[in-house]
N, C-alpha and C. Protein backbone atom coordinates (compact mmCIF):
# COMPACT_ATOMS: atom_id res chain seq x y z
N UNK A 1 0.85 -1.18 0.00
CA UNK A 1 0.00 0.00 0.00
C UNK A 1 0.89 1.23 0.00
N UNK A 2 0.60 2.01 -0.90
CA UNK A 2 1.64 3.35 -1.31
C UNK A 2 1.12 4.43 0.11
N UNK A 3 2.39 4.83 0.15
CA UNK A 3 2.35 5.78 1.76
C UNK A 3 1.47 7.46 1.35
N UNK A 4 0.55 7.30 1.60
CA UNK A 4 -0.33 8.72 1.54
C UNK A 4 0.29 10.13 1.75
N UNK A 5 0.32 11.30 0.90
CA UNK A 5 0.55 12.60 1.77
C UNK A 5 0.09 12.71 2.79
N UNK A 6 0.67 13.26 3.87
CA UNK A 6 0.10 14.24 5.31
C UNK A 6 -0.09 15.66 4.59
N UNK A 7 -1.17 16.01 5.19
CA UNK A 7 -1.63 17.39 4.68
C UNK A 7 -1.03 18.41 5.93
N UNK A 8 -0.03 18.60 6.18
CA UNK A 8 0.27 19.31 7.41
C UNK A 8 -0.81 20.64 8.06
N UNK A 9 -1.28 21.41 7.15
CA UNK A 9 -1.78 22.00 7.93
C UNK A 9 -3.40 21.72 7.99
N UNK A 10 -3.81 20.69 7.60
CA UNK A 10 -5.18 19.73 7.69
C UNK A 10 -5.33 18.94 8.91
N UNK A 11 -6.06 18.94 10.05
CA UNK A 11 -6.02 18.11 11.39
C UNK A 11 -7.11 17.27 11.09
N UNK A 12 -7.11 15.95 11.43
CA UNK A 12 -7.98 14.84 11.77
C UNK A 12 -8.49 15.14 13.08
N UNK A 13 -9.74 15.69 13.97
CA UNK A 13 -9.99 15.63 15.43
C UNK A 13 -11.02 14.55 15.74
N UNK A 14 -10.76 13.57 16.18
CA UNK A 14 -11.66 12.39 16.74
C UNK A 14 -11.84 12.00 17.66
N UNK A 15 -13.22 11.97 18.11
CA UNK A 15 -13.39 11.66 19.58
C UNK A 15 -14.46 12.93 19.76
N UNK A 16 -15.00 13.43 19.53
CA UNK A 16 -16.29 14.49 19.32
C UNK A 16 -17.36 14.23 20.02
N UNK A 17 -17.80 14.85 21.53
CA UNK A 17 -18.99 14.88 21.84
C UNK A 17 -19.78 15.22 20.89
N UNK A 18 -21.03 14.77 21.27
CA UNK A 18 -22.18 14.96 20.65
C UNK A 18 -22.95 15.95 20.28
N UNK A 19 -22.21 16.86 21.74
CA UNK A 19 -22.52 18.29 21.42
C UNK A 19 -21.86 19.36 21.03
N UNK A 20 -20.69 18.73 20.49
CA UNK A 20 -19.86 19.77 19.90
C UNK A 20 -20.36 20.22 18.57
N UNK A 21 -20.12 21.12 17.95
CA UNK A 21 -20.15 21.46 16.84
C UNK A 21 -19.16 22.63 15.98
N UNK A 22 -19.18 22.88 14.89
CA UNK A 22 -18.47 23.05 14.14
C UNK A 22 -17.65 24.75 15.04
N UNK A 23 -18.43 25.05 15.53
CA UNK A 23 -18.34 27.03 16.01
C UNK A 23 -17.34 26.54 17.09
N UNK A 24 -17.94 25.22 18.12
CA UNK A 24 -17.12 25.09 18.89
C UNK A 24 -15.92 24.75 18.55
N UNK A 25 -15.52 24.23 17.66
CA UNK A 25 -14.77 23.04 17.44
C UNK A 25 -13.69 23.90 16.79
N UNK A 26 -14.06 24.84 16.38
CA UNK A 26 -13.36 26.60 16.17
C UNK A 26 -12.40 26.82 17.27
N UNK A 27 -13.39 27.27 18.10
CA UNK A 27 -13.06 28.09 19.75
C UNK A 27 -12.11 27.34 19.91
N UNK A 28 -12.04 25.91 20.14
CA UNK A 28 -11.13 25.01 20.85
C UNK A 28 -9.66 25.17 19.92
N UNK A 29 -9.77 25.61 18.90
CA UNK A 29 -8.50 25.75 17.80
C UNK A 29 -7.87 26.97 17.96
N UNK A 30 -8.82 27.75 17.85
CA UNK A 30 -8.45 29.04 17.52
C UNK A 30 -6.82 29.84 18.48
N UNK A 31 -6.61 29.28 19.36
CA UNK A 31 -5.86 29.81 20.29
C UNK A 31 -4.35 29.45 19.67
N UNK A 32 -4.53 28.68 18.98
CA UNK A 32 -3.09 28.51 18.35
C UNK A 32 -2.89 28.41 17.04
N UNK A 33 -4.03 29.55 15.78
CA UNK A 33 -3.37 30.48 15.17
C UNK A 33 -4.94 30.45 14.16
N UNK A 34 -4.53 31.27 13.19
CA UNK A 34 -5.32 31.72 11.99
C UNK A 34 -6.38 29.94 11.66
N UNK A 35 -7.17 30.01 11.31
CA UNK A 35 -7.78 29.01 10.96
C UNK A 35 -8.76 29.06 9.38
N UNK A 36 -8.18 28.35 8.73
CA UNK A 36 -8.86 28.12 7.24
C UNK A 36 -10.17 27.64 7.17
N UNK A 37 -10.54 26.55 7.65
CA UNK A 37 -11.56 25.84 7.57
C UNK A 37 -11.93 24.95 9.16
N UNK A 38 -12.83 24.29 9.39
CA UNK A 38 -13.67 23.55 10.13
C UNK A 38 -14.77 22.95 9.79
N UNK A 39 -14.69 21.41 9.57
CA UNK A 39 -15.77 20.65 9.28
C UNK A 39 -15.91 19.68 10.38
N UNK A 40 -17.22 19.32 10.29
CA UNK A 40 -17.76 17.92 11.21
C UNK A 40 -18.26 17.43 9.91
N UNK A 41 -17.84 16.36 9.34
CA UNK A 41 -18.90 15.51 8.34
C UNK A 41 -20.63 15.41 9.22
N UNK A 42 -21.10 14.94 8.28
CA UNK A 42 -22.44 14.32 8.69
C UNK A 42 -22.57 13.13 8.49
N UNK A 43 -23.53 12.42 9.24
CA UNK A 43 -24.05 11.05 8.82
C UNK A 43 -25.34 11.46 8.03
N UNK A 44 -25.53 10.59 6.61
CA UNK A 44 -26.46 11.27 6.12
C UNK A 44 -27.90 10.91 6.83
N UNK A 45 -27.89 9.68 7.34
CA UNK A 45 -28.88 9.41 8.10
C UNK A 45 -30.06 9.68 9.01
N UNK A 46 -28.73 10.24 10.31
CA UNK A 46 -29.40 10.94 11.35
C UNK A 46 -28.74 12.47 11.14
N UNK A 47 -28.04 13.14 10.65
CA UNK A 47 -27.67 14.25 10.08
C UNK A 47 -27.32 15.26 11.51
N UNK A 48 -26.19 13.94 12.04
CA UNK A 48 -25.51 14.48 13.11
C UNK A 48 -24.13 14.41 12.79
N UNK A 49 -23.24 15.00 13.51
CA UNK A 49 -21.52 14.32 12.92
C UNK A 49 -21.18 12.99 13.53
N UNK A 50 -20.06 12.42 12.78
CA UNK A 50 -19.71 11.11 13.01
C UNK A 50 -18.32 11.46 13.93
N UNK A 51 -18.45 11.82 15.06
CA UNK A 51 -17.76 11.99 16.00
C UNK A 51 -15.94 12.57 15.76
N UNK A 52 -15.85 13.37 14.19
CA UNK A 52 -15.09 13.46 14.00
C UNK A 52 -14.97 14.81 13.18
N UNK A 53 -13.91 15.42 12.82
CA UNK A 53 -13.54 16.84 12.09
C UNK A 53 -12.90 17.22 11.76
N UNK A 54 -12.61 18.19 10.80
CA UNK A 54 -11.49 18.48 10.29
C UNK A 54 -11.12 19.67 10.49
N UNK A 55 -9.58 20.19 11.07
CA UNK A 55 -9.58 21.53 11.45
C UNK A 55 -8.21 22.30 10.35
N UNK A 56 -8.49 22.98 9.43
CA UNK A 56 -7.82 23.42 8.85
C UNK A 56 -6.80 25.09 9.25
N UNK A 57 -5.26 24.80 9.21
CA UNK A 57 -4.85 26.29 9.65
C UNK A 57 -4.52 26.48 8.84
N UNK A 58 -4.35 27.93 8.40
CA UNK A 58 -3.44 28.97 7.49
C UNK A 58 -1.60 28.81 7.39
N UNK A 59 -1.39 27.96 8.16
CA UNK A 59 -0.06 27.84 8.49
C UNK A 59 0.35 26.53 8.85
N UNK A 60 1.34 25.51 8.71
CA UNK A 60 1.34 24.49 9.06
C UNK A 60 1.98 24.63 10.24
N UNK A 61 3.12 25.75 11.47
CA UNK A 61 3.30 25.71 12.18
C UNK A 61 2.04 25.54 13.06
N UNK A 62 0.89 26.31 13.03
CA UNK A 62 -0.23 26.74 13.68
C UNK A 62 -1.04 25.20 13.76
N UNK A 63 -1.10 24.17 12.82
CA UNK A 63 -1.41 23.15 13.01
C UNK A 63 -0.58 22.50 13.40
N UNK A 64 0.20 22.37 13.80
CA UNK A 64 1.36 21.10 14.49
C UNK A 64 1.51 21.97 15.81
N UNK A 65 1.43 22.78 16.18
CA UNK A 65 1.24 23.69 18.21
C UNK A 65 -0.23 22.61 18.15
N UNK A 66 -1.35 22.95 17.58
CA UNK A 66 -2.37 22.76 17.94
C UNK A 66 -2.20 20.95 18.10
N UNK A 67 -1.98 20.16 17.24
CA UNK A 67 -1.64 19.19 17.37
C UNK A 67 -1.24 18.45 18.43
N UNK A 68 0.36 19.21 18.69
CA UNK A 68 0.90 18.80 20.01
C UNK A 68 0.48 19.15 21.64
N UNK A 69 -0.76 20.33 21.39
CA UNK A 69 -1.48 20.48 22.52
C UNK A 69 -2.44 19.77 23.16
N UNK A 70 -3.52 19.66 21.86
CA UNK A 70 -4.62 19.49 21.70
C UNK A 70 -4.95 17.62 21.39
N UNK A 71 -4.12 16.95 21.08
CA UNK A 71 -4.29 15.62 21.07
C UNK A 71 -4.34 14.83 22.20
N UNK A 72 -4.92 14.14 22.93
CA UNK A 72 -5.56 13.87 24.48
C UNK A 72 -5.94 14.48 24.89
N UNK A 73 -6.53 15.77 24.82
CA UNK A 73 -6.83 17.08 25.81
C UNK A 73 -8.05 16.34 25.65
N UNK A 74 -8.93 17.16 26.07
CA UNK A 74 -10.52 16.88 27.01
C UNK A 74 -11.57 17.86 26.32
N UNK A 75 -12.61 17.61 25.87
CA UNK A 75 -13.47 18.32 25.19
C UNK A 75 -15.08 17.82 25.53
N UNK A 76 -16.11 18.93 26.42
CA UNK A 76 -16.92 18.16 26.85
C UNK A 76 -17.02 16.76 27.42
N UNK A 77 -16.12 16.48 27.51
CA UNK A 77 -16.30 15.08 28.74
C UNK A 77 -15.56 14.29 27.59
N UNK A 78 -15.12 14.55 26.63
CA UNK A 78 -14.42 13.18 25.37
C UNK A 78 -12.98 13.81 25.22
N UNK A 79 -12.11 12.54 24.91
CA UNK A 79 -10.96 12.41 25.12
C UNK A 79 -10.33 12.67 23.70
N UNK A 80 -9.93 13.56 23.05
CA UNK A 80 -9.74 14.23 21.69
C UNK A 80 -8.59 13.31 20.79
N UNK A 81 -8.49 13.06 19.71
CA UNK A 81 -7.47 12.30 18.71
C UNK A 81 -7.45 13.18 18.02
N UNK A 82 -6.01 13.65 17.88
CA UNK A 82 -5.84 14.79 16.81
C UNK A 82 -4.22 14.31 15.86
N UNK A 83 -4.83 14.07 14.82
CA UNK A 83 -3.16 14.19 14.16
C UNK A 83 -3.22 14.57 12.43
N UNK A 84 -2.59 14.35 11.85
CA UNK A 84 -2.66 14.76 10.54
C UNK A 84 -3.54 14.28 9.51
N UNK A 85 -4.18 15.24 9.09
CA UNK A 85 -5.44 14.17 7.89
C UNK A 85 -4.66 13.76 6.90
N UNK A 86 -5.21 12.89 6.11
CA UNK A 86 -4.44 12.06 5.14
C UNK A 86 -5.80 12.37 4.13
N UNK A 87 -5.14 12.22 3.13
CA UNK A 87 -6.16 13.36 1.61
C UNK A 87 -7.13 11.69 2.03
N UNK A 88 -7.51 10.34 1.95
CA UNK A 88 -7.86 9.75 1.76
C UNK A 88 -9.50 9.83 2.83
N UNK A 89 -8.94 10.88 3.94
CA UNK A 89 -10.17 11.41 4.97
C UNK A 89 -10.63 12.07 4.44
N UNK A 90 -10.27 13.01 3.66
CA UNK A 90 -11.19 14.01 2.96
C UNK A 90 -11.45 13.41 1.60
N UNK A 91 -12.51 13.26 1.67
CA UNK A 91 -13.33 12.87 0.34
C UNK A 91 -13.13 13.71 -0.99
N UNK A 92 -12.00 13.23 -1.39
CA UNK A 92 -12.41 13.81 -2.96
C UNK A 92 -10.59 14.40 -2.83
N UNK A 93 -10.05 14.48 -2.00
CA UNK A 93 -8.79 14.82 -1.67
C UNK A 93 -8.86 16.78 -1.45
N UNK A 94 -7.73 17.26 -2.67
CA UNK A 94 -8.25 18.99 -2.36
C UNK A 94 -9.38 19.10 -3.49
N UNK A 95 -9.82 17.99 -3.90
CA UNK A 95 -11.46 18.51 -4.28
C UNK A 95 -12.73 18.45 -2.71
N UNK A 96 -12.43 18.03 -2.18
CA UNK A 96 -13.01 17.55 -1.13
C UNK A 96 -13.77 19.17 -0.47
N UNK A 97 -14.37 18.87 0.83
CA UNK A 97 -14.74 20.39 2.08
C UNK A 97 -13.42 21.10 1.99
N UNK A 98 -12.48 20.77 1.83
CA UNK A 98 -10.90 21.43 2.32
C UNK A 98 -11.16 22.72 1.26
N UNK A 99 -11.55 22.35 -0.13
CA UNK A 99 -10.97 23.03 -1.21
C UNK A 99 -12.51 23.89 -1.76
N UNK A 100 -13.28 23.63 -0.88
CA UNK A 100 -14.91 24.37 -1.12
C UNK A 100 -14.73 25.79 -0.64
N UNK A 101 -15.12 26.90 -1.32
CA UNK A 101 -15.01 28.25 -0.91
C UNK A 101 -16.46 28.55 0.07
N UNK A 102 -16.02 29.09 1.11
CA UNK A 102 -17.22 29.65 1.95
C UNK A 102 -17.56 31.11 1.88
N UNK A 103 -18.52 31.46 2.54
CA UNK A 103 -19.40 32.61 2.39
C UNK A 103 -18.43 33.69 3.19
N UNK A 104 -18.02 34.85 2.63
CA UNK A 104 -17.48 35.69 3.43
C UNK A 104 -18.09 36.13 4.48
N UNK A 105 -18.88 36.74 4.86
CA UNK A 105 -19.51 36.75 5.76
C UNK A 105 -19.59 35.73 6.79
N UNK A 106 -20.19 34.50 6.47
CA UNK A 106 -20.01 33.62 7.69
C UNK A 106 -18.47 33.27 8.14
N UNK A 107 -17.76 33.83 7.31
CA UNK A 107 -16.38 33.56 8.12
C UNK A 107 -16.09 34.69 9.43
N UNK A 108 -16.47 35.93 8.48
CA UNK A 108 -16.60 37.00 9.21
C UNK A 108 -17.13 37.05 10.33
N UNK A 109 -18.81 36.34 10.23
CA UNK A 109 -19.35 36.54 11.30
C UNK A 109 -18.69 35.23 12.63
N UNK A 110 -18.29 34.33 12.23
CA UNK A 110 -17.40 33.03 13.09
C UNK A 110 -16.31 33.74 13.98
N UNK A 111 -15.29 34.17 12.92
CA UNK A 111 -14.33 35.34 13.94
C UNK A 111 -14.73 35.92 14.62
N UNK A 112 -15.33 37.06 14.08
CA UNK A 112 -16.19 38.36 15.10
C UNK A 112 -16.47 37.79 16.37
N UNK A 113 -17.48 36.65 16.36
CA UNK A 113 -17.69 36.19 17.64
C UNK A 113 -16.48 35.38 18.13
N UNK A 114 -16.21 34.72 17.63
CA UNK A 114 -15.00 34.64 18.74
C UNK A 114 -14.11 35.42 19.62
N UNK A 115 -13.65 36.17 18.83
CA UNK A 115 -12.93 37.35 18.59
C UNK A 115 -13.65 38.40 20.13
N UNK A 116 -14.96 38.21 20.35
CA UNK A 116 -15.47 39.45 20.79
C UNK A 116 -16.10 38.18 22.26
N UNK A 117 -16.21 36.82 22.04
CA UNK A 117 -16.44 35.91 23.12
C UNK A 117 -15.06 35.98 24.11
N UNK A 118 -13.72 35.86 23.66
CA UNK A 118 -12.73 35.34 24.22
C UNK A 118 -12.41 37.04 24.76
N UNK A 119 -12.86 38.04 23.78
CA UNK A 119 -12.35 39.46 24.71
C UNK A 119 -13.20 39.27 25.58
N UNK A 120 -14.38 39.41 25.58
CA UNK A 120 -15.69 39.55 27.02
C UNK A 120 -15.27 38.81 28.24
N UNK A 121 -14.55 37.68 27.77
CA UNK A 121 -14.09 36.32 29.14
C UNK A 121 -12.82 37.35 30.04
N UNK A 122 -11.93 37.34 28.95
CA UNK A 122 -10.80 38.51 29.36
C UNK A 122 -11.44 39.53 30.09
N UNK A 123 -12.34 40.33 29.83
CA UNK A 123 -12.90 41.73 30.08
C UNK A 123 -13.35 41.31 31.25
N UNK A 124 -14.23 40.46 31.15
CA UNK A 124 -14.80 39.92 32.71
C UNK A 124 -13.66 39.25 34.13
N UNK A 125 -12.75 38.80 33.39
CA UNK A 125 -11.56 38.43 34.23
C UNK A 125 -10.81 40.01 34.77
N UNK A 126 -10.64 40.62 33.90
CA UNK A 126 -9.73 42.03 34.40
C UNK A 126 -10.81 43.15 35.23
N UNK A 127 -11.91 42.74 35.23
CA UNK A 127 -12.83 43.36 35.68
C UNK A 127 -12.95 42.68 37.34
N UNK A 128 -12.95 41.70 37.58
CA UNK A 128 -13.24 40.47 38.33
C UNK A 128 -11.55 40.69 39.54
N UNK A 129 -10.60 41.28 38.80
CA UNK A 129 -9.82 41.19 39.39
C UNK A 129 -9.43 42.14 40.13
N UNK A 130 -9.84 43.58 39.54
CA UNK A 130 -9.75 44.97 39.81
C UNK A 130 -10.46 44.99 41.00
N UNK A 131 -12.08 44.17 41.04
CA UNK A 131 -12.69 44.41 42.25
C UNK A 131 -12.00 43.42 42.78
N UNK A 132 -11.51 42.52 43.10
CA UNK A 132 -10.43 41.60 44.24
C UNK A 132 -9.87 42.62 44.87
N UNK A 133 -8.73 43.75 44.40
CA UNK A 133 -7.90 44.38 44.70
C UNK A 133 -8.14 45.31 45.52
N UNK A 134 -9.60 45.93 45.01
CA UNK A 134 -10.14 47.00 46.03
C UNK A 134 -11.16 46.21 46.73
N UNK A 135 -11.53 45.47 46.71
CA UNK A 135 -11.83 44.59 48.36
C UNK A 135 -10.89 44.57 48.93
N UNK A 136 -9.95 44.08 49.17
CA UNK A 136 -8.59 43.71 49.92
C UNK A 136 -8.01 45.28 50.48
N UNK A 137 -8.01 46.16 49.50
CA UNK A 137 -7.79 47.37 50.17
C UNK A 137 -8.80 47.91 51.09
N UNK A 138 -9.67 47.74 51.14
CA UNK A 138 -10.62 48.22 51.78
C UNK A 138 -10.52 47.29 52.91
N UNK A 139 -10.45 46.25 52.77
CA UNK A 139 -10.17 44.64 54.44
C UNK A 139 -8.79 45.79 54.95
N UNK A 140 -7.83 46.08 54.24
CA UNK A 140 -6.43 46.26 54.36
C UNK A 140 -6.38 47.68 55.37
N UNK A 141 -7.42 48.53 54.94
CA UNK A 141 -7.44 50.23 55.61
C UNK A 141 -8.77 49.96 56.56
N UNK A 142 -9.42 49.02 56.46
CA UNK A 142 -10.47 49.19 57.56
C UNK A 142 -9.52 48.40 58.76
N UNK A 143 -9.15 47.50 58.68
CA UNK A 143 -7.61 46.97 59.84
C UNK A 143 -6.61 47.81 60.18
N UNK A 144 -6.43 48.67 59.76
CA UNK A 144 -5.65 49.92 59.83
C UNK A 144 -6.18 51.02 60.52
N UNK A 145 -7.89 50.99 60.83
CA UNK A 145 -8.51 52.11 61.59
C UNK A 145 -8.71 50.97 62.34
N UNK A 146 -9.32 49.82 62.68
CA UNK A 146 -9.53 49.43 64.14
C UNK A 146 -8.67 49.38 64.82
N UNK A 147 -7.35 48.87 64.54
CA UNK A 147 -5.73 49.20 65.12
C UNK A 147 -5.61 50.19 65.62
N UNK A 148 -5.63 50.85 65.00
CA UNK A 148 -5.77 52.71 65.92
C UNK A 148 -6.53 52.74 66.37
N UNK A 149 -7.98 52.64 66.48
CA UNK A 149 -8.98 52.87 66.73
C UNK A 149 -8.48 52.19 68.47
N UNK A 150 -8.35 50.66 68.11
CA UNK A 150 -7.60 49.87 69.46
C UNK A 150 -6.96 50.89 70.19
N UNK A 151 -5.73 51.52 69.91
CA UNK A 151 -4.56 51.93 70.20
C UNK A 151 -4.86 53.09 71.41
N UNK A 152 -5.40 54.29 70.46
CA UNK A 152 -6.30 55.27 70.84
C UNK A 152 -7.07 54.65 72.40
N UNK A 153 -7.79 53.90 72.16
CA UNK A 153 -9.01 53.61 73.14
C UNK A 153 -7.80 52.97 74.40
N UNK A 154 -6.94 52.17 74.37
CA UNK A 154 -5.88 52.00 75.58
C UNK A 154 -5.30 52.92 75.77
N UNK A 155 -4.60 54.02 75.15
CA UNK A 155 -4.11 55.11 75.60
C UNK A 155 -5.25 55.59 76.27
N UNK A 156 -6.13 56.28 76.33
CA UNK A 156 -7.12 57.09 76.61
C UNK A 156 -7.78 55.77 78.35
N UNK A 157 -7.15 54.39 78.05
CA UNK A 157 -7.63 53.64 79.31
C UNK A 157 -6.73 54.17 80.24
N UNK A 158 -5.44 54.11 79.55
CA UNK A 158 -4.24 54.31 80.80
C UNK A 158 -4.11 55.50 81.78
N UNK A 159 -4.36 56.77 80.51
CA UNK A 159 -4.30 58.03 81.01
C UNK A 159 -5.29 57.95 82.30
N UNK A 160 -6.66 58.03 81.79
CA UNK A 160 -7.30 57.73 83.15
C UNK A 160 -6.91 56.79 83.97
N UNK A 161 -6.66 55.83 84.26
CA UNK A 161 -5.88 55.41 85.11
C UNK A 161 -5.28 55.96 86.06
N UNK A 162 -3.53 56.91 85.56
CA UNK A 162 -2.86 56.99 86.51
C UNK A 162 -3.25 58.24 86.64
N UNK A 163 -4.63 59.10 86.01
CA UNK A 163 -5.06 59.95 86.76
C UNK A 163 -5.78 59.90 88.04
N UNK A 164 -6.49 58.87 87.72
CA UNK A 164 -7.33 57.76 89.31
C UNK A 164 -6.25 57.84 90.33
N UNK A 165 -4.95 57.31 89.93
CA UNK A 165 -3.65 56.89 90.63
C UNK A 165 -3.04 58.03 91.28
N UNK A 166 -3.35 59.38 90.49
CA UNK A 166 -2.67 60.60 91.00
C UNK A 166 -3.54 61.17 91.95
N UNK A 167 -5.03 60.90 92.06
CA UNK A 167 -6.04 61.56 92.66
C UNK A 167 -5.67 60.74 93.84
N UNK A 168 -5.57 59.25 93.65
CA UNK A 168 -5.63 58.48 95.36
C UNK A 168 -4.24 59.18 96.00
N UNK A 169 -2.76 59.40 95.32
CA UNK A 169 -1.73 59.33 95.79
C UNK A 169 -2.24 61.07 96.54
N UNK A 170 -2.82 61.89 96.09
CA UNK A 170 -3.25 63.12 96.82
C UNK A 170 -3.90 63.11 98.02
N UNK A 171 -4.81 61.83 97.97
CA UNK A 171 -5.73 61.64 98.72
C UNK A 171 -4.74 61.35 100.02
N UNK A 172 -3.94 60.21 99.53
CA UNK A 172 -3.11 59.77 100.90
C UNK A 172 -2.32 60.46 101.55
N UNK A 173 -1.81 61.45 100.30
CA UNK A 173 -0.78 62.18 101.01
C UNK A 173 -1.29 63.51 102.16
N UNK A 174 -2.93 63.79 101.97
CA UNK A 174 -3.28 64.45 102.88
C UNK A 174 -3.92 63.99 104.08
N UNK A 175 -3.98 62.67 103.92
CA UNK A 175 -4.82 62.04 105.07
C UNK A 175 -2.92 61.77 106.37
N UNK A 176 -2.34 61.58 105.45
CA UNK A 176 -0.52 61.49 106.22
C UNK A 176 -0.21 62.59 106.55
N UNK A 177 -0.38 63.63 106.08
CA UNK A 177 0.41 65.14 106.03
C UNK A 177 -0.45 65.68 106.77
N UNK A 178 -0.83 66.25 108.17
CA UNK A 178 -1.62 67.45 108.68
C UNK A 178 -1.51 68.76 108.15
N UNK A 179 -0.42 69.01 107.89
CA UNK A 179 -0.15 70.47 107.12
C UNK A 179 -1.08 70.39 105.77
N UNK A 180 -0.97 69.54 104.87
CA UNK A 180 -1.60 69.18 103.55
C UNK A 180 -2.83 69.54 103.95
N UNK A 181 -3.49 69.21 104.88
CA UNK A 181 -5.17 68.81 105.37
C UNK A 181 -5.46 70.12 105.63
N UNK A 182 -4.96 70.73 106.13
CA UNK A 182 -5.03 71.94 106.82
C UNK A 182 -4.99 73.09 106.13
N UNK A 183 -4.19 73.22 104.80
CA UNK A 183 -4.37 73.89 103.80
C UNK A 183 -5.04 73.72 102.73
N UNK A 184 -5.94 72.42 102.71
CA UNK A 184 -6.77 72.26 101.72
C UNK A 184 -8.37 72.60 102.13
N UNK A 185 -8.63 72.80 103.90
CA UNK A 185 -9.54 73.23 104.56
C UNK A 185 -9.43 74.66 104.34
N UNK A 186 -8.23 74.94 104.26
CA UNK A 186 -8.20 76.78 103.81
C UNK A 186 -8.66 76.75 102.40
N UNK A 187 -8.23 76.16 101.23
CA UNK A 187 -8.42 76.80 100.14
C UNK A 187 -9.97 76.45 100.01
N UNK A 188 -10.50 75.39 100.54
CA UNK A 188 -12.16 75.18 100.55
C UNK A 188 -12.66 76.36 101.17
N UNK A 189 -12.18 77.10 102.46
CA UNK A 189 -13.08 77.67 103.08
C UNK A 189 -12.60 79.53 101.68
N UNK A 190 -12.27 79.44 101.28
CA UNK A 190 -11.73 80.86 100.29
C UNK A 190 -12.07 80.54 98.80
N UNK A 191 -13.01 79.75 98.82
CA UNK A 191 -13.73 79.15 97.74
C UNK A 191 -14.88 79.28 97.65
């Protein structure tokens, strides 16, 4: 049996939940570069995919990252097979889906949303994080006034205190001292 071309930048993905589909099957690519095409065949039958797809990049580096990432990775609960299509998967070879021109627009509109899904996730993450930061500042300066707040309120215990302490040490020293007693009966009675 004569050894087939590898289409390098053509991916075989097998192993396809049920609920994947072609937009998704995008998203899951897209992160490692420009993308040409995306098919799920159909069964003509039940006119669902046959658990399998084809992910085409603009670049054959961009398909061999994706490759070496993306082959065992995890997709909806299924365990992904990804490696090089062989023209004999695509029906008809580059007459095949590979070599069919699509609607500008729906390419357009495929990007766009992606494009504007994966910013919103971002947007919501940098958003998500900003308020982390000013929570924490706010935990960070409200601990910073009860501390003082603490601090303050024992100073203000102590002072009274050894004012208590200065009033008794007066007290004693006139109840000991007759002279003391005796001049504090004067300044009462000139009062």
């Amino acid at each position: 049996m004569a050894q087939q071309a590898v289409q390098k930048n053509t991916l075989y993905v097998g192993g396809l939940a049920e609920e994947v589909n072609e937009t998704i099957l995008h998203a899951a690519f897209i992160p490692f570069g420009d993308i040409k095409d995306v098919k799920t065949p159909l069964d003509q039958a039940t006119q669902k995919h046959r658990s399998f797809g084809f992910v085409t990049f603009l670049e054959k580096e961009d398909a061999a990252a994706a490759m070496d990432n993306m082959d065992g990775a995890e997709l909806y609960g299924r365990v992904l097979t990804v490696n090089y299509a062989l023209p004999e998967r695509i029906k008809g070879g580059e007459q095949g889906w590979a070599a069919q021109p699509k609607h500008f627009l729906g390419r357009l509109l495929l990007r766009l949303t992606t494009h504007f899904v994966q910013n919103a996730v971002w947007a919501d993450a940098d958003t998500w994080f900003e308020r982390q930061q000013q929570e924490e500042e706010m935990q960070r300066i409200q601990a910073e006034n009860q501390a003082a707040m603490r601090a303050a309120e024992e100073l203000h215990r102590k002072k009274m205190a050894e004012e208590r302490q200065g009033e008794k040490e007066d007290e004693t020293e006139m109840k000991d001292d007759p002279m003391a007693r005796a001049e504090a009966e004067v300044s009462k009675q000139n009062n």
